[in-house]
Protein backbone atom coordinates (compact mmCIF):
# COMPACT_ATOMS: atom_id res chain seq x y z
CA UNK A 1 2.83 10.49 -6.32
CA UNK A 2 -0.12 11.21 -8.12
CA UNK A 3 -1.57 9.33 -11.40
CA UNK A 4 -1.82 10.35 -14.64
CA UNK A 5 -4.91 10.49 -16.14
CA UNK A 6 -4.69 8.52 -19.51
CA UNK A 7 -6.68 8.84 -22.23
CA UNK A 8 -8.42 6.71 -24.02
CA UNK A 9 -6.23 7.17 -27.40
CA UNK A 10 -3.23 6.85 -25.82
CA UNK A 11 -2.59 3.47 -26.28
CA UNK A 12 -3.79 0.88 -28.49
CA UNK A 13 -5.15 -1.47 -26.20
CA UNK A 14 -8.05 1.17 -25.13
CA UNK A 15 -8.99 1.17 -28.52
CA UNK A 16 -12.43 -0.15 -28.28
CA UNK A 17 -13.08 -0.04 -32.81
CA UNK A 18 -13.75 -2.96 -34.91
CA UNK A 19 -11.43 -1.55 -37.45
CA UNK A 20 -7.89 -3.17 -37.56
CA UNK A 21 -5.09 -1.17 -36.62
CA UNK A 22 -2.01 -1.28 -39.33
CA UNK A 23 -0.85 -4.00 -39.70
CA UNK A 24 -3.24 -5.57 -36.63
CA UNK A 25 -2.98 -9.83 -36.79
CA UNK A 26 -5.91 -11.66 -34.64
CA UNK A 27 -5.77 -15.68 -33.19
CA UNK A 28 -8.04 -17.62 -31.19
CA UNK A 29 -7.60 -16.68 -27.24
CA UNK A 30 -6.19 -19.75 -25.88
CA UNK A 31 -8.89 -22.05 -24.13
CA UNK A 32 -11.81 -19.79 -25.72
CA UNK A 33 -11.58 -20.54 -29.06
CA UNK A 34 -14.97 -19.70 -30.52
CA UNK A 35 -15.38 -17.13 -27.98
CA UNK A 36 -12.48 -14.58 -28.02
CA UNK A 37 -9.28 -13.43 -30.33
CA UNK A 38 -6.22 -11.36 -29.05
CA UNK A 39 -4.45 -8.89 -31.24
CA UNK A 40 -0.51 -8.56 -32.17
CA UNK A 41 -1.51 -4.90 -30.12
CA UNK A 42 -3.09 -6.88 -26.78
CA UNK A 43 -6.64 -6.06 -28.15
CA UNK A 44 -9.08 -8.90 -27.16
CA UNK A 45 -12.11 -9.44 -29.39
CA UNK A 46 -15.38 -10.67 -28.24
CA UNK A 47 -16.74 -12.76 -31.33
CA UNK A 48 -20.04 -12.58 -32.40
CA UNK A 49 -22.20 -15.97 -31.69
CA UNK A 50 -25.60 -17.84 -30.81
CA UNK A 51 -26.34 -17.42 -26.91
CA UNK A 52 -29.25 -19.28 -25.45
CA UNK A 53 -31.72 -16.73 -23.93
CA UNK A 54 -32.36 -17.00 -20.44
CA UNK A 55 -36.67 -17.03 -20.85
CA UNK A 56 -39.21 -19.14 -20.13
CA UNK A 57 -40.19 -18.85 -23.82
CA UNK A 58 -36.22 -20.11 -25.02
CA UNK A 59 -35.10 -19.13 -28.17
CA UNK A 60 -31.23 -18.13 -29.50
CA UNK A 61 -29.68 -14.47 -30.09
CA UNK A 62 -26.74 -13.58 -32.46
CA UNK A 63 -24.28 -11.98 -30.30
CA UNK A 64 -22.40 -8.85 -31.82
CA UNK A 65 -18.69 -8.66 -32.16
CA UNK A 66 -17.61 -6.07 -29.90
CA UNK A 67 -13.73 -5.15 -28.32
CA UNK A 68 -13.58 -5.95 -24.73
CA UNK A 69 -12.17 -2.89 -22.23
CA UNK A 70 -9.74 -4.31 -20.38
CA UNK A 71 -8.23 -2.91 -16.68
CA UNK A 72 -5.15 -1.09 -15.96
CA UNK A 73 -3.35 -2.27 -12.30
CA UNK A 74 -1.26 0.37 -11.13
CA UNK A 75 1.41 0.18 -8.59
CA UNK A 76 4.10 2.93 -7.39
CA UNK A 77 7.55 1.50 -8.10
CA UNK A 78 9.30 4.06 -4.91
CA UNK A 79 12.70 3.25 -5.93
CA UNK A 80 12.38 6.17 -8.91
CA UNK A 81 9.36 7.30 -8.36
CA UNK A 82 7.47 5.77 -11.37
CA UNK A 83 4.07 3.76 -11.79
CA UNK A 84 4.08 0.03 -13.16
CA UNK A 85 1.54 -0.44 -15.07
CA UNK A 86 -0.26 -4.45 -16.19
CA UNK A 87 -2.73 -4.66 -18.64
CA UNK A 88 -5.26 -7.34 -17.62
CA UNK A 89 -9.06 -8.86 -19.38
CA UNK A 90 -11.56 -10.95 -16.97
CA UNK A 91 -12.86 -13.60 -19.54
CA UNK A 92 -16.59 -15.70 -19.28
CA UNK A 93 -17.58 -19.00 -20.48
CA UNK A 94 -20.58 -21.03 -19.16
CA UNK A 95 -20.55 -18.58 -16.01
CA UNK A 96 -16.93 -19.12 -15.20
CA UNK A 97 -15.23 -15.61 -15.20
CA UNK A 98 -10.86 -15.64 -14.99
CA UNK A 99 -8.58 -12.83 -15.38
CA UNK A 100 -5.58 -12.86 -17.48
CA UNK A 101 -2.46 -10.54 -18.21
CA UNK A 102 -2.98 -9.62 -21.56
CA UNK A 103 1.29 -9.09 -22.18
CA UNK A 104 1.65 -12.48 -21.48
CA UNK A 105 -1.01 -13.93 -23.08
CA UNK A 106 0.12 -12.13 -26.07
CA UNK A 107 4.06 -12.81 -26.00
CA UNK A 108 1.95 -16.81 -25.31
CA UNK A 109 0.16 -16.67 -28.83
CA UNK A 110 2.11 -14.27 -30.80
CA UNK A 111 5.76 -14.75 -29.37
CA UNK A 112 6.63 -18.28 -27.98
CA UNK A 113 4.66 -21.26 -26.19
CA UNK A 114 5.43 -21.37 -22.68
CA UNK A 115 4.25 -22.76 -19.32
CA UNK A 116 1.26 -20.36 -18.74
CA UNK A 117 1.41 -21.91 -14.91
CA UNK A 118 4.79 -21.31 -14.23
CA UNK A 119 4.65 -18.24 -12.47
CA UNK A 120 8.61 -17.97 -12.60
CA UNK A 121 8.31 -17.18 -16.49
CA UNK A 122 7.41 -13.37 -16.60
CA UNK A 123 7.03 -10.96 -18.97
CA UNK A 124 8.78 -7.82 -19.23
CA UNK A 125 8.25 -4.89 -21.80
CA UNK A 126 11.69 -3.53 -23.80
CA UNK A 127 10.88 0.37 -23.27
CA UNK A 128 9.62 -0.34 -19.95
CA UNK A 129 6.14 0.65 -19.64
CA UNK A 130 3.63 -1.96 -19.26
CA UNK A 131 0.75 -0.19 -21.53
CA UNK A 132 2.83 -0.90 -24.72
CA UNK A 133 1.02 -4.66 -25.20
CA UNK A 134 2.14 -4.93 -28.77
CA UNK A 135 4.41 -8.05 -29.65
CA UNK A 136 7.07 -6.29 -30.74
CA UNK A 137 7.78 -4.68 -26.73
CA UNK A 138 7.52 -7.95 -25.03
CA UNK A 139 10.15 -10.44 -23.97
CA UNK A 140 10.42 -13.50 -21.77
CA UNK A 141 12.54 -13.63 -18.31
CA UNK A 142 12.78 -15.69 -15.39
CA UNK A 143 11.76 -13.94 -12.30
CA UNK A 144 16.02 -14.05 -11.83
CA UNK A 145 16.50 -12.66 -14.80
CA UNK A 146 13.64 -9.54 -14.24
CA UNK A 147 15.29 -9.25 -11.23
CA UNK A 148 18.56 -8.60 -12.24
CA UNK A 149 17.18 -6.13 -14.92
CA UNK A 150 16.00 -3.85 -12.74
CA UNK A 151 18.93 -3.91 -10.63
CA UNK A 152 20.87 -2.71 -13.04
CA UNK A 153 18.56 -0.25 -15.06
CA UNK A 154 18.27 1.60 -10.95
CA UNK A 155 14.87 0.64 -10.95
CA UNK A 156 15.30 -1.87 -7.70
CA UNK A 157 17.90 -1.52 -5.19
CA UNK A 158 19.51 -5.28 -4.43
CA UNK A 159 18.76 -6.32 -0.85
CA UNK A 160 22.51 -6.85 -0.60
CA UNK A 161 23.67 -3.74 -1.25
CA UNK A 162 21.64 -2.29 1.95
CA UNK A 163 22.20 -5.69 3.78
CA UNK A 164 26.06 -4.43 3.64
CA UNK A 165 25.68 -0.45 4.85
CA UNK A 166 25.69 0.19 8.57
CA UNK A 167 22.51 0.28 10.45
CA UNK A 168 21.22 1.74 13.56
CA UNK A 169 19.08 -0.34 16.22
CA UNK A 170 16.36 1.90 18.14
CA UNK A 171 14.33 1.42 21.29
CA UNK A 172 10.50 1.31 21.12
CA UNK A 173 10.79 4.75 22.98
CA UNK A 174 12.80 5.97 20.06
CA UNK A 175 16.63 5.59 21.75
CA UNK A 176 19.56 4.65 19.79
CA UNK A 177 20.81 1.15 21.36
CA UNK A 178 23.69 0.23 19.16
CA UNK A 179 25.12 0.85 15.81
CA UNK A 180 25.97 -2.26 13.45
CA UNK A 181 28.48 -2.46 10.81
CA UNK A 182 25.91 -3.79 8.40
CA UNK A 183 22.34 -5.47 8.72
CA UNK A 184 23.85 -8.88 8.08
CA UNK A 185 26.04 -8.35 11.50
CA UNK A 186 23.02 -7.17 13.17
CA UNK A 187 21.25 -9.94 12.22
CA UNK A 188 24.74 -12.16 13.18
CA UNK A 189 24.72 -10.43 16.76
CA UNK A 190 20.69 -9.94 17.84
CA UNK A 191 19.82 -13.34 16.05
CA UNK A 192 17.13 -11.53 13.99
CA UNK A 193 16.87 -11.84 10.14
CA UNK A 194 19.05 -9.19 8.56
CA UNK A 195 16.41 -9.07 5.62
CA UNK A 196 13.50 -8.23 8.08
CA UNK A 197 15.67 -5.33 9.22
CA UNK A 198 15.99 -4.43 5.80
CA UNK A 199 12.29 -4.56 5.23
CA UNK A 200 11.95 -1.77 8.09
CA UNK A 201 14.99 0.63 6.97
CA UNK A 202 13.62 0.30 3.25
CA UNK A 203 10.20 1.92 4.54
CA UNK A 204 7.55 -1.47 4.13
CA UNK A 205 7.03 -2.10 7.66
CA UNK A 206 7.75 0.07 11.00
CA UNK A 207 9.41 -2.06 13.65
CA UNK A 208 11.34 -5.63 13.22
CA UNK A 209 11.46 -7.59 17.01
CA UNK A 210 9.91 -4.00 18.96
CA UNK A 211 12.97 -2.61 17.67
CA UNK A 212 13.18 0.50 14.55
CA UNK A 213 15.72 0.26 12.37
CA UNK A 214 17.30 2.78 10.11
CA UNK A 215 20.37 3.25 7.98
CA UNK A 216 23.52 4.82 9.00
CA UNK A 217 25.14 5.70 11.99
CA UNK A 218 22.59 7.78 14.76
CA UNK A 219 22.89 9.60 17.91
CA UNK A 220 20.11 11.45 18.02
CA UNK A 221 16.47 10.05 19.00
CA UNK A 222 13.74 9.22 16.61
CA UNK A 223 10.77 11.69 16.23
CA UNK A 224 8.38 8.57 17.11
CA UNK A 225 5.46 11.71 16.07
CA UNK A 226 6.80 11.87 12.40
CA UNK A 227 6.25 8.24 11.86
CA UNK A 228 3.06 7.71 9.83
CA UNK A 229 0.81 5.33 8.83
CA UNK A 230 1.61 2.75 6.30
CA UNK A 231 -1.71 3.59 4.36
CA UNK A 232 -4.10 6.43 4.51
CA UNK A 233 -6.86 6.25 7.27
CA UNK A 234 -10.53 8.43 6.36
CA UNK A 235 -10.95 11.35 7.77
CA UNK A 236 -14.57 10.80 8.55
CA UNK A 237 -16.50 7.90 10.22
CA UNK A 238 -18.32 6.62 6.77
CA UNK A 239 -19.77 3.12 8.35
CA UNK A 240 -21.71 5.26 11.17
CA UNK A 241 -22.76 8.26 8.41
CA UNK A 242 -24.28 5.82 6.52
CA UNK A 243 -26.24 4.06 9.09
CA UNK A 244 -27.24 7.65 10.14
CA UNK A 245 -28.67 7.71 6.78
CA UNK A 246 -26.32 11.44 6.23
CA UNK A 247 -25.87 11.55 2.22
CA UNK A 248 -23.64 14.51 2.97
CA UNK A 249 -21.73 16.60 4.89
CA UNK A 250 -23.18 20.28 3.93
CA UNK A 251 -21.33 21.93 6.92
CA UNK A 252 -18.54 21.19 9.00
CA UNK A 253 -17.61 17.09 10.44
CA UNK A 254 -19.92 17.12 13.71
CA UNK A 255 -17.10 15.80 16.04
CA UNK A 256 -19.06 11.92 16.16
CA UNK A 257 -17.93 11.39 12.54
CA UNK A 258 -14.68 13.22 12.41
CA UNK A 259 -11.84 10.97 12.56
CA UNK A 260 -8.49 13.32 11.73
CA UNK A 261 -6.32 13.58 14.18
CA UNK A 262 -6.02 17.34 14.19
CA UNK A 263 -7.80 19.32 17.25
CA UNK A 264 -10.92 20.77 16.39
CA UNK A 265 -11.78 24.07 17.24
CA UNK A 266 -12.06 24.74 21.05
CA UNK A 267 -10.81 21.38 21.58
CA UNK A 268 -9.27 20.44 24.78
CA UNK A 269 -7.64 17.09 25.76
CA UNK A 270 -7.57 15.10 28.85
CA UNK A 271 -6.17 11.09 30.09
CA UNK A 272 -8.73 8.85 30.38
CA UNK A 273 -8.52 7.34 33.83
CA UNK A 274 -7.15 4.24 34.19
CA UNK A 275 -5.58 4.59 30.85
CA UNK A 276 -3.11 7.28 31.23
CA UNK A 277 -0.44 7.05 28.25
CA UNK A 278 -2.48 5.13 25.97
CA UNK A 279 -6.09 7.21 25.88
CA UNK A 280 -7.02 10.49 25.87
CA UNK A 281 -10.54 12.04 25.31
CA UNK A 282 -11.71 15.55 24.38
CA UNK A 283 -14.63 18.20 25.54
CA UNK A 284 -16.01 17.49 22.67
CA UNK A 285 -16.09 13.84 23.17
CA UNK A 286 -13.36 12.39 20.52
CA UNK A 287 -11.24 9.48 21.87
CA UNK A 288 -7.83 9.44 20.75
CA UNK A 289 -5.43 6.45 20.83
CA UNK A 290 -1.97 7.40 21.42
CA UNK A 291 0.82 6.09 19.66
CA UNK A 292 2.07 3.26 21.25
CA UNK A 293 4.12 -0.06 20.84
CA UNK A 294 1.63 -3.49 20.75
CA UNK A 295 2.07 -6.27 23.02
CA UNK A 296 2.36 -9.76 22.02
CA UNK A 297 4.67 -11.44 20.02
CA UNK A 298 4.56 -8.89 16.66
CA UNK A 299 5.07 -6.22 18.42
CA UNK A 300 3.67 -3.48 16.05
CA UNK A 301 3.96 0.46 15.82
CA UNK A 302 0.90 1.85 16.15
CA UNK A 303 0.59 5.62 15.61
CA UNK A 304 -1.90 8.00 16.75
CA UNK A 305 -5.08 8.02 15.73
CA UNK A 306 -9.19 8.94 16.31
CA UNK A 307 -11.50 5.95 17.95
CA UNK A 308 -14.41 5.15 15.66
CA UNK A 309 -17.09 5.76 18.27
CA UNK A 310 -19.49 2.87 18.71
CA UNK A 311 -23.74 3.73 19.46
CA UNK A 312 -25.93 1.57 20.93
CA UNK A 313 -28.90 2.15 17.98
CA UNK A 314 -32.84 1.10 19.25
CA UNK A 315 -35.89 1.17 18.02
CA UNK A 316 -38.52 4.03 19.59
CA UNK A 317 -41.91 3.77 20.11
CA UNK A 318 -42.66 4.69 16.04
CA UNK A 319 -40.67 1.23 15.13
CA UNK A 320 -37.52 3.69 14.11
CA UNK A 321 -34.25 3.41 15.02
CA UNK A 322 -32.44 5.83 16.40
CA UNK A 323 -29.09 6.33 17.86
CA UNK A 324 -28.44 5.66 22.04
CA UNK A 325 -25.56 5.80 24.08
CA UNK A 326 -22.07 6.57 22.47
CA UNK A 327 -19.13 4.32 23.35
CA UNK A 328 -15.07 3.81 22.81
CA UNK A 329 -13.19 0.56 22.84
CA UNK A 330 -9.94 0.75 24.56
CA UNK A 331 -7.78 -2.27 25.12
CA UNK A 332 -5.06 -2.55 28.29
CA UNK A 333 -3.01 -5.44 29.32
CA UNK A 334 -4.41 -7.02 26.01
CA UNK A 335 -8.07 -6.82 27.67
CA UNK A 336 -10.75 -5.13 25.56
CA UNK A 337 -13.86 -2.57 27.35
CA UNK A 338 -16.53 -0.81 26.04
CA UNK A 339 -16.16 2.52 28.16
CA UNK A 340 -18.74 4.92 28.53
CA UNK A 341 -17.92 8.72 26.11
CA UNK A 342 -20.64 10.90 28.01
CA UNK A 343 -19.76 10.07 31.48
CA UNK A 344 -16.21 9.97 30.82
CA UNK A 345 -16.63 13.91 29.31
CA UNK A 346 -18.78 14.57 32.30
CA UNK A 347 -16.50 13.21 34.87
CA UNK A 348 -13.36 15.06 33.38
CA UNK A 349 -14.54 18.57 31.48
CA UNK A 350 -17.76 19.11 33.87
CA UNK A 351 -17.79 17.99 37.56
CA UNK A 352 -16.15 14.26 39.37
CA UNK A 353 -18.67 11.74 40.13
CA UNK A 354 -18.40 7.95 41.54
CA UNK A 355 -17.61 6.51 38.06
CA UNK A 356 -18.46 3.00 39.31
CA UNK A 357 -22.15 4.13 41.05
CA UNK A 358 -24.34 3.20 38.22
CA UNK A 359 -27.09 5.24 39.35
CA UNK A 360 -25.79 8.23 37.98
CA UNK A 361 -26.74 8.74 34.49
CA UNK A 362 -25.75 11.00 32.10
CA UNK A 363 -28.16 13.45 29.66
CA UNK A 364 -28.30 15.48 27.07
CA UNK A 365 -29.83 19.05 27.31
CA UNK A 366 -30.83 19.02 23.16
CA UNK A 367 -31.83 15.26 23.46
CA UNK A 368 -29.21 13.97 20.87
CA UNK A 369 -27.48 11.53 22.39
CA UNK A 370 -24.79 11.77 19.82
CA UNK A 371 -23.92 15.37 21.08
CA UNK A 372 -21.77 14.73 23.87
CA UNK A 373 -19.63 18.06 23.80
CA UNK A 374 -19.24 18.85 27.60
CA UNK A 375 -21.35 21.69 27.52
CA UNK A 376 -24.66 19.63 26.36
CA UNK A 377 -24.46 17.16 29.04
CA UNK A 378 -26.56 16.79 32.46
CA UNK A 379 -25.69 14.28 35.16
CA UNK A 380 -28.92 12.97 37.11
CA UNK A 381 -29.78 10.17 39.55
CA UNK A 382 -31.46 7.03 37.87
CA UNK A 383 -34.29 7.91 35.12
CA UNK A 384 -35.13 11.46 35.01
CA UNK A 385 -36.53 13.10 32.09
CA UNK A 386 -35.10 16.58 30.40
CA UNK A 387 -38.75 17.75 30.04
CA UNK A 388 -38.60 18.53 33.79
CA UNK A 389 -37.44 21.65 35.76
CA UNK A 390 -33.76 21.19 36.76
CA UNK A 391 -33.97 22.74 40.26
């Protein structure tokens, strides 16, 4: 859901002027006395004092009173749709720097004392939305009491009221296995927790025990392709375009840096050998990891996606470095190699060769090694230079 842009009148709080707001009341900032006030509104003041200058000659300044800007966290609440929004100030004295709600630290000084360490005490805001920091929209709750709340405003749906709906248990290959009452009787009957079940049918995690989990009753097979990624992956290989020294792409993503799963143009795909159902590579020498289950205890959906190529960088004869060979990391049987890209595009889109024979070596008809679309690529016995005649 996207973000609205907020301006900076919107709300007192981003009101960075030394003139009082109506009716605008000002106390010491707890622990900083001397150093900071906090508004009725959740303004915090910097206050205007001698600071030693940091010299060799010495000497004093007189500070200037000043409002401090304070951040805006934003999280998606995906129950309705809505952001939730906390006001917060990072705060300095001799060096030390500490953040701070300011809602709570302005329900502390303006509303009631309370255990500022007691992380169970939270604040909550009457009309709901967290960039109204004036007094008057603040109240106390226990993390029960929140809780409850938002239950019943239908901003939070109770773990109990899923844990009691039926639920359907899937293979890793997507297969219905069986079809529980509710997630508490699946959790009675497999011996997993029924709250980790919930976790995965409520959409924060993909598999619970290599199992999915949704809820209702299902016959049908999952679409294992239509299961995403929990958070966004970049489309282009930034870390390697910036040791490249690129700024910017003026023209299309050169296959090396382009990391979106979609085929480019004229691109073909192919198994890598020896690691048929869980690599594939392209003509144009993109390594793609196929979606798969992992091993080991977690057990962990992993979709599709583009390797990250690695390159061997040296240093030429000029004391630059430049970029060498191109490699992919593929793991199998929880084993980790560095395999070859060139001769793996050679071998499958251009001509089989002895893979293991280490005297063949692989080329590049333009000289950049990072080119390693079939059609640039030569195949040649030990050192050989592309200067010479090929016949």
């Amino acid at each position: 859901m996207a973000i609205k842009k907020i301006e900076r009148s919107d709300f007192p709080f981003q009101n960075t002027s030394l003139s009082n707001l109506v009716r605008e009341k000002w106390k010491d900032f707890p622990g900083y006395e001397g150093y900071y006030k906090i508004s009725n509104y959740g303004r915090i003041k910097t206050l205007s004092r001698e600071t030693l200058m940091n010299s060799p000659a010495g000497g004093v300044y007189m500070s200037q009173e000043k409002i401090r800007k304070t951040k805006m966290e934003i999280r998606l609440n995906k129950t309705v749709g809505e952001n939730l929004y906390t006001v917060m100030i990072t705060l300095s004295m001799n060096g030390v720097h500490k953040s701070f709600s300011v809602p709570r630290m302005v329900y502390f000084v303006f509303g009631e004392k309370f255990d500022l360490d007691d992380r169970s005490t939270l604040i909550s805001y009457k009309d709901g939305d967290g960039r109204n920091t004036h007094i008057s929209n603040l109240s106390k709750k226990s993390a029960r009491e929140l809780k409850l709340r938002t239950f019943e405003l239908g901003r939070a749906i109770s773990h109990l009221s899923v844990l009691s709906k039926p639920v359907t248990q899937f293979d890793a290959n997507g297969h219905p296995v069986q079809v529980y009452r509710s997630m508490y009787e699946a959790g009675k009957k497999t011996g997993f927790r029924g709250r980790n079940i919930g976790n995965v049918v409520n959409g924060d995690t993909h598999m619970y025990k290599g199992f999915f989990w949704k809820l209702g009753k299902h016959k049908r097979k999952l679409k294992l392709n239509s299961i995403s990624r929990k958070s966004e992956r970049a489309n282009i290989h930034r870390s390697l375009m910036k040791r490249l020294g690129i700024q910017r792409l003026t023209k299309k993503i050169p296959p090396y840096l382009n990391l979106s799963t979609e085929s480019m143009v004229g691109e073909l795909w192919k198994d890598v050998p020896d690691y048929e159902g869980l690599y594939k590579i392209s003509n144009l020498g993109r390594v793609k990891a196929l979606q798969k289950v992992s091993s080991g205890k977690q057990q962990k959906w992993m979709p599709e996606q583009i390797q990250r190529i690695q390159v061997d960088f040296r240093t030429n004869n000029k004391g630059q470095e430049v970029p060498g060979s191109t490699f992919a990391s593929m793991a199998k049987d929880r084993r980790k190699k560095l395999v070859s890209i060139p001769r793996l595009v050679y071998f499958l889109f251009v001509k089989k060769f002895d893979l293991s024979d280490t005297t063949w070596r692989v080329y590049y008809k333009d000289g950049n090694s990072l080119n390693v679309v079939a059609a640039n690529l030569l195949l040649k016995r030990g050192v050989y230079s592309i200067l010479k005649s090929d016949t």
